[in-house]
N, C-alpha and C. Protein backbone atom coordinates (compact mmCIF):
# COMPACT_ATOMS: atom_id res chain seq x y z
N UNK A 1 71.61 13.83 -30.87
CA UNK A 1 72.49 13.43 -29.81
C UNK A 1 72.37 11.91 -29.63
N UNK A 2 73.20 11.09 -29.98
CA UNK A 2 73.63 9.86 -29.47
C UNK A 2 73.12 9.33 -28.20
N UNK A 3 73.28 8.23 -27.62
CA UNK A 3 72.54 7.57 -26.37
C UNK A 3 73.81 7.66 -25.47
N UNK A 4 75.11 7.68 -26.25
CA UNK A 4 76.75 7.64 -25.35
C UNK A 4 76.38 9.29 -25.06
N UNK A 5 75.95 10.25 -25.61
CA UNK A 5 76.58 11.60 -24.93
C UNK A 5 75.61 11.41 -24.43
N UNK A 6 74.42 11.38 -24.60
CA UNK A 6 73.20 11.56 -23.47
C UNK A 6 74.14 10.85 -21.84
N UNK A 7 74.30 9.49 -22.08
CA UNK A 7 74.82 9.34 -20.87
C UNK A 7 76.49 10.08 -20.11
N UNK A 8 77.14 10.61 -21.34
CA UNK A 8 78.20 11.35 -21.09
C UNK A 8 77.57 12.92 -19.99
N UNK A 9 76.73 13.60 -20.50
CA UNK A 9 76.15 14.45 -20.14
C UNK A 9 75.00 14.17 -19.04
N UNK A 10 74.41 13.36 -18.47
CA UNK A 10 73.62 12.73 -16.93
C UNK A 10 74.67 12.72 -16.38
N UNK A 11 76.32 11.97 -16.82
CA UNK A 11 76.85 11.57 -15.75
C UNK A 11 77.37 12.86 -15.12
N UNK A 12 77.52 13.74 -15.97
CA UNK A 12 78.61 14.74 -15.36
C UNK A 12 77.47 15.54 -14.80
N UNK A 13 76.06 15.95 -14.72
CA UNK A 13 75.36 16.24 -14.09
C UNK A 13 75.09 15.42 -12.46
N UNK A 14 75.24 14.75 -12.74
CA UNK A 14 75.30 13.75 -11.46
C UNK A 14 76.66 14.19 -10.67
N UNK A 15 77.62 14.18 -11.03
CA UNK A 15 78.56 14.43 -10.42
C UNK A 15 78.37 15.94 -9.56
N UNK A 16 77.91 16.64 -10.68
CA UNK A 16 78.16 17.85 -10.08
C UNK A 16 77.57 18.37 -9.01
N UNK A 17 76.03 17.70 -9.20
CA UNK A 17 75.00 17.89 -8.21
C UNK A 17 75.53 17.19 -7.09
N UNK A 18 76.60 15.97 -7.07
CA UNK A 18 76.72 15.35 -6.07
C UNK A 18 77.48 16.65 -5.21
N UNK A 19 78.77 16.83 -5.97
CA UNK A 19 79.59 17.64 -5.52
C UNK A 19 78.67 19.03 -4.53
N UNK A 20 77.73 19.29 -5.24
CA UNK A 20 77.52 21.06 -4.45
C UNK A 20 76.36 20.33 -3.29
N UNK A 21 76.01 18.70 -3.17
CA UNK A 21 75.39 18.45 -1.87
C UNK A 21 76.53 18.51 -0.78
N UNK A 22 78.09 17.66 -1.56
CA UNK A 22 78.70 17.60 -0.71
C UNK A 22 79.20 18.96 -0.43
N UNK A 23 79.39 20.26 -0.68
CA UNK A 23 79.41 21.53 0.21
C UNK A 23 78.54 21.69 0.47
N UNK A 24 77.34 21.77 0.59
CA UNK A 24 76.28 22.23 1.36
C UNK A 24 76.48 21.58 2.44
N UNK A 25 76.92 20.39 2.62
CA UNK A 25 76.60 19.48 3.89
C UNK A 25 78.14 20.24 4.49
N UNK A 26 79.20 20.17 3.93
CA UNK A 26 80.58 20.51 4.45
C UNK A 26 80.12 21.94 5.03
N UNK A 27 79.37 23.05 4.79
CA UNK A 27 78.67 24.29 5.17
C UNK A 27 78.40 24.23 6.50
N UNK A 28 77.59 23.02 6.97
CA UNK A 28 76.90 23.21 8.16
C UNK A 28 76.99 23.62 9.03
N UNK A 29 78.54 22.91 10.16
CA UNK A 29 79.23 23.89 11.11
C UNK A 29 79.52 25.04 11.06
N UNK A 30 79.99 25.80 9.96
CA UNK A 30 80.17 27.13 10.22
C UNK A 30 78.95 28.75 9.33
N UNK A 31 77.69 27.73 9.65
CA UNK A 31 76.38 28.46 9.30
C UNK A 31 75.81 29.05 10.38
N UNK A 32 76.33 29.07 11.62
CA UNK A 32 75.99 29.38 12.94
C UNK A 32 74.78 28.23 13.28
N UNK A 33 74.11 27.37 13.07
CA UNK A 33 72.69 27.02 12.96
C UNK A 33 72.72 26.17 13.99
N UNK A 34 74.39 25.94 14.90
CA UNK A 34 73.92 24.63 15.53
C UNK A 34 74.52 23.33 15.70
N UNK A 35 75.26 22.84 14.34
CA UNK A 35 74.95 21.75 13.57
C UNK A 35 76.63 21.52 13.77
N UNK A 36 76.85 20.41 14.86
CA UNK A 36 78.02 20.14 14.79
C UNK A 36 79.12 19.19 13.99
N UNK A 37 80.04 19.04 13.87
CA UNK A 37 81.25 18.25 13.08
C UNK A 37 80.38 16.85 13.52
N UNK A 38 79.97 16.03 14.40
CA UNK A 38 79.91 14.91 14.39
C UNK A 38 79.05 14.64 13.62
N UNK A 39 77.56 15.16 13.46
CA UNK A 39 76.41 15.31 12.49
C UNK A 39 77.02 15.66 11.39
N UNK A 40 78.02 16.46 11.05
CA UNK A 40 77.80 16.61 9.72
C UNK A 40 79.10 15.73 9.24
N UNK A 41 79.97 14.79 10.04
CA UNK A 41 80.92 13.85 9.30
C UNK A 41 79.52 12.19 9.63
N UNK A 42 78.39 12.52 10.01
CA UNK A 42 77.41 11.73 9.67
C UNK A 42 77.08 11.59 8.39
N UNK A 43 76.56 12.76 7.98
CA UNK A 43 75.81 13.12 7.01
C UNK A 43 76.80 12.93 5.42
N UNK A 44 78.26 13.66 6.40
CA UNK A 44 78.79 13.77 4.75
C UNK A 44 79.91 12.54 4.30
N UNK A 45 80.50 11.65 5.02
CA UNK A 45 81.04 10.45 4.91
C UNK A 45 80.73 9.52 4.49
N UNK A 46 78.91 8.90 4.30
CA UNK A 46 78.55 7.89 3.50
C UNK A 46 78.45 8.51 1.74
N UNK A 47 78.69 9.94 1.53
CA UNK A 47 78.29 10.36 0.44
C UNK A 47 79.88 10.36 -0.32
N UNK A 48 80.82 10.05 0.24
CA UNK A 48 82.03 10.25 -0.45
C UNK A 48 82.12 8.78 -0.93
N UNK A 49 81.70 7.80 -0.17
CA UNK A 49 81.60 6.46 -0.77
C UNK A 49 81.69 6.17 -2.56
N UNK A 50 80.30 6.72 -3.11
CA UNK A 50 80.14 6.34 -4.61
C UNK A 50 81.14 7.52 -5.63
N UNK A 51 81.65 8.43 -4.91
CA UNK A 51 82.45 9.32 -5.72
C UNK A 51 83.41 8.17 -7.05
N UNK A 52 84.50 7.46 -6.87
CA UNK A 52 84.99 6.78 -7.47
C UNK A 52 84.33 6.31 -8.90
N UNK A 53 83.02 5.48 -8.87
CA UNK A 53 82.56 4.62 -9.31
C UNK A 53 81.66 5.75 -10.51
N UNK A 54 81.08 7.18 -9.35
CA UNK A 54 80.25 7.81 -10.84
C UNK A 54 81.36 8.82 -11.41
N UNK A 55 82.83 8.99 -11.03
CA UNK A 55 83.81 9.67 -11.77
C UNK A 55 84.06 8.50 -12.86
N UNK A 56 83.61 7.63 -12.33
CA UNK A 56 84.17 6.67 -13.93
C UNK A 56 82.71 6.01 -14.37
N UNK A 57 81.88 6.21 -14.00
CA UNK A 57 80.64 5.97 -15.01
C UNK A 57 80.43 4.58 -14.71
N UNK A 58 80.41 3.87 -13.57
CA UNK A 58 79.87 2.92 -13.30
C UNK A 58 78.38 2.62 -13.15
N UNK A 59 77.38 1.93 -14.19
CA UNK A 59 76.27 1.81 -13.60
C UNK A 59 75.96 1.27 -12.38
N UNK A 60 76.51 0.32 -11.91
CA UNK A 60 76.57 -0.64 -10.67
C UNK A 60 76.62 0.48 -9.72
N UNK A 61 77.50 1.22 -9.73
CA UNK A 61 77.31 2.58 -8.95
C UNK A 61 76.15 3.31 -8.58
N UNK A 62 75.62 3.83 -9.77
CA UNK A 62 74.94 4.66 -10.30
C UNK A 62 73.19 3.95 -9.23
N UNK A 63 73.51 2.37 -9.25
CA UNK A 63 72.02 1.56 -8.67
C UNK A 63 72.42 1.87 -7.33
N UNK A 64 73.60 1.56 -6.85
CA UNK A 64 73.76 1.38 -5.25
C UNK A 64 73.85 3.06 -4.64
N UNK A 65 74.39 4.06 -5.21
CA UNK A 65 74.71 5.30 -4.85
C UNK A 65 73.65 5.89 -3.74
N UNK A 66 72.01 5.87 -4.43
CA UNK A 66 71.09 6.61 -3.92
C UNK A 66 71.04 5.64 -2.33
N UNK A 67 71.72 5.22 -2.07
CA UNK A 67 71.27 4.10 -0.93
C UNK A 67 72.52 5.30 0.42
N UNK A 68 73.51 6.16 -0.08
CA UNK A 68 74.00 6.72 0.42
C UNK A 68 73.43 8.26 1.10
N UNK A 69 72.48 8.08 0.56
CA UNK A 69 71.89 9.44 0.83
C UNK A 69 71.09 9.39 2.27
N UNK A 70 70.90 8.42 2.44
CA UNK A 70 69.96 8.41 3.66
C UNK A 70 70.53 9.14 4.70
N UNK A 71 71.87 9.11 5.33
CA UNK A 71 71.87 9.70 6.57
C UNK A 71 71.53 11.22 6.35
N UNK A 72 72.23 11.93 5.25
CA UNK A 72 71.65 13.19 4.94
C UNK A 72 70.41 13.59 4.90
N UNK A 73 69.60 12.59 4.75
CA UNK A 73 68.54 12.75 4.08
C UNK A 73 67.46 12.91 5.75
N UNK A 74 67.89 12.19 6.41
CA UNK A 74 67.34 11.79 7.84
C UNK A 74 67.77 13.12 8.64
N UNK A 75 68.81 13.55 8.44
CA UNK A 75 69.81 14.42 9.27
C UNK A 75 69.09 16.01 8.95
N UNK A 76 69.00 16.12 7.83
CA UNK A 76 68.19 17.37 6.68
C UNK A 76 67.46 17.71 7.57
N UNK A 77 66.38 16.32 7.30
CA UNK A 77 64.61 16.16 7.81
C UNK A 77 64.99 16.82 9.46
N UNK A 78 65.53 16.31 9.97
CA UNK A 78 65.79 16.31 11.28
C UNK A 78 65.93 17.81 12.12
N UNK A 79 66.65 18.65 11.01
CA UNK A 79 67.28 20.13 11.16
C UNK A 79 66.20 20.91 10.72
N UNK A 80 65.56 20.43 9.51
CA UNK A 80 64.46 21.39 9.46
C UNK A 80 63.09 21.21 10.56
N UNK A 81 62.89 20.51 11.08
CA UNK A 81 61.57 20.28 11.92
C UNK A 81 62.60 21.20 13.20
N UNK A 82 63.27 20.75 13.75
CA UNK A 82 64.00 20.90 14.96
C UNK A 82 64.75 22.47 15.43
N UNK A 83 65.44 22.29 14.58
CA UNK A 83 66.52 23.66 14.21
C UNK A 83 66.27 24.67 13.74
N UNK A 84 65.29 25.85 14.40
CA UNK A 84 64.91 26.59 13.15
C UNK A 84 66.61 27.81 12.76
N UNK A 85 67.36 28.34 13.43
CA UNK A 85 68.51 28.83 13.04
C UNK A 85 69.42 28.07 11.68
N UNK A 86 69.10 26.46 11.50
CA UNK A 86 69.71 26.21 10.70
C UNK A 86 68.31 25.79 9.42
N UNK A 87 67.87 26.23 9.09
CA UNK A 87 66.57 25.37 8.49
C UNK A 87 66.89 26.02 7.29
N UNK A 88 67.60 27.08 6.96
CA UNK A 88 67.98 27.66 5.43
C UNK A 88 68.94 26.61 4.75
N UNK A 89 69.89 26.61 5.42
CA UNK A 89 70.77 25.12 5.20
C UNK A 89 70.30 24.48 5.15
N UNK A 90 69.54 23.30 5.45
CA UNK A 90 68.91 21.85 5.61
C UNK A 90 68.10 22.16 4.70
N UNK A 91 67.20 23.13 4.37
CA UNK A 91 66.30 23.30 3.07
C UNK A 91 67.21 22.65 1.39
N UNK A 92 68.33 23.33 1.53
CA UNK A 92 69.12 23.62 0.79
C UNK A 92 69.64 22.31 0.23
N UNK A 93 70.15 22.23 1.57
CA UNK A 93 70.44 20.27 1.44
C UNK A 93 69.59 19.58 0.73
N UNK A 94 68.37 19.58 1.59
CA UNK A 94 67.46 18.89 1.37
C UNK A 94 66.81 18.94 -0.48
N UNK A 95 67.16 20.08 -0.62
CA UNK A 95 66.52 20.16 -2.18
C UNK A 95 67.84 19.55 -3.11
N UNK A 96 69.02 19.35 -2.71
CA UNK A 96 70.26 19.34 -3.29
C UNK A 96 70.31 17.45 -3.45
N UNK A 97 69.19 16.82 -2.10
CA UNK A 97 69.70 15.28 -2.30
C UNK A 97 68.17 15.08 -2.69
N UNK A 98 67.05 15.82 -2.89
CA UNK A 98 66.16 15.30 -3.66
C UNK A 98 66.94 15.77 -5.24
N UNK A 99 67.31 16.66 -5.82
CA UNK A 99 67.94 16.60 -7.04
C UNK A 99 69.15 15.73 -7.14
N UNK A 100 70.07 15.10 -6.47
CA UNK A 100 71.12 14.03 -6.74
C UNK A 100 70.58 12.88 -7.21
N UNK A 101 69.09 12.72 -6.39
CA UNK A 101 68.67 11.43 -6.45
C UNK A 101 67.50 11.27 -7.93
N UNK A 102 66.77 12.50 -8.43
CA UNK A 102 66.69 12.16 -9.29
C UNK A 102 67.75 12.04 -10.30
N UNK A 103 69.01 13.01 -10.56
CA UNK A 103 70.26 12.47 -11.48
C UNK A 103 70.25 12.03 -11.53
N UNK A 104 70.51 10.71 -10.48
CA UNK A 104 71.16 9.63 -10.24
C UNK A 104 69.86 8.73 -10.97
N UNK A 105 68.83 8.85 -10.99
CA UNK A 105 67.86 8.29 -11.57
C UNK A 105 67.99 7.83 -13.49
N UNK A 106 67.66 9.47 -13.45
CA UNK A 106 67.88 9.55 -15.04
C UNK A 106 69.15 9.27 -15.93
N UNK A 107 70.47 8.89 -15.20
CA UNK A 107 71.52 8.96 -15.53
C UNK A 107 71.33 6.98 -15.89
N UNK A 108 70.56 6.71 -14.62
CA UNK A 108 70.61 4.90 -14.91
C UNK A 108 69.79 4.62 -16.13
N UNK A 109 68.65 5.72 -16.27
CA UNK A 109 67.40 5.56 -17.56
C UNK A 109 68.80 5.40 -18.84
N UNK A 110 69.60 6.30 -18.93
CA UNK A 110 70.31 6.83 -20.31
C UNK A 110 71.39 5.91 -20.25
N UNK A 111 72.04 5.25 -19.10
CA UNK A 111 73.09 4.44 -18.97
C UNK A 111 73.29 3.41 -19.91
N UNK A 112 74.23 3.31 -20.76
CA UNK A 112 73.84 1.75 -21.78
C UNK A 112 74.38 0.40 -20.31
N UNK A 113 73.23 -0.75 -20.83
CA UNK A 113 73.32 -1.62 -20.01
C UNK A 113 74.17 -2.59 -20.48
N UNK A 114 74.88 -3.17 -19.38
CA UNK A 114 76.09 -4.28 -19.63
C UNK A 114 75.22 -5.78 -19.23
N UNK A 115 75.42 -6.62 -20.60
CA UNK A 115 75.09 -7.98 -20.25
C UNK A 115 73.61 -8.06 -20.56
């Protein structure tokens, strides 16, 4: 396998994982757990940001992306200590943006570099 499909194949892993954080997080309100529309257009609005950039395989992306995860990431933490009705969800999450963020890792390892 080539170093182009290696990165052909991270990216579309990346994507996908992005994609099933972003339903898990879109889930929240109607999980009974609690967890209202304002928290979760918290959580899930900074993550639509890098969509563009890793549908087209931008590394520049690929560096700035994980910087989007935080409110989820805070919001997760937050539901599982707090919330126990929603803590199956927020687990879920939570394992969904620790796996985006390594993608997003290994996808920059395999990325060919510009310049």
């Amino acid at each position: 396998m080539t170093s182009i499909e290696r990165a052909v194949r991270m990216r579309r892993l990346v994507i996908g994982v992005w994609t099933l954080l972003l339903l898990s997080i879109v889930v929240w309100p109607f999980t009974g757990g609690g967890i209202g529309p304002a928290t979760t257009a918290i959580a899930l609005l900074p993550l639509f940001l890098p969509l563009p950039g890793l549908v087209l395989g931008r590394r520049r992306t690929l560096q700035w992306s994980p910087l989007t995860l935080g409110p989820a990431l805070a919001l997760a933490l937050t539901e599982i200590l707090v919330n126990a009705p929603a803590r199956t969800t927020a687990i879920l999450t939570l394992a969904l943006i620790l796996a985006a963020f390594a993608c997003n890792i290994a996808a920059l390892r395999v990325s060919p570099r510009s310049g």
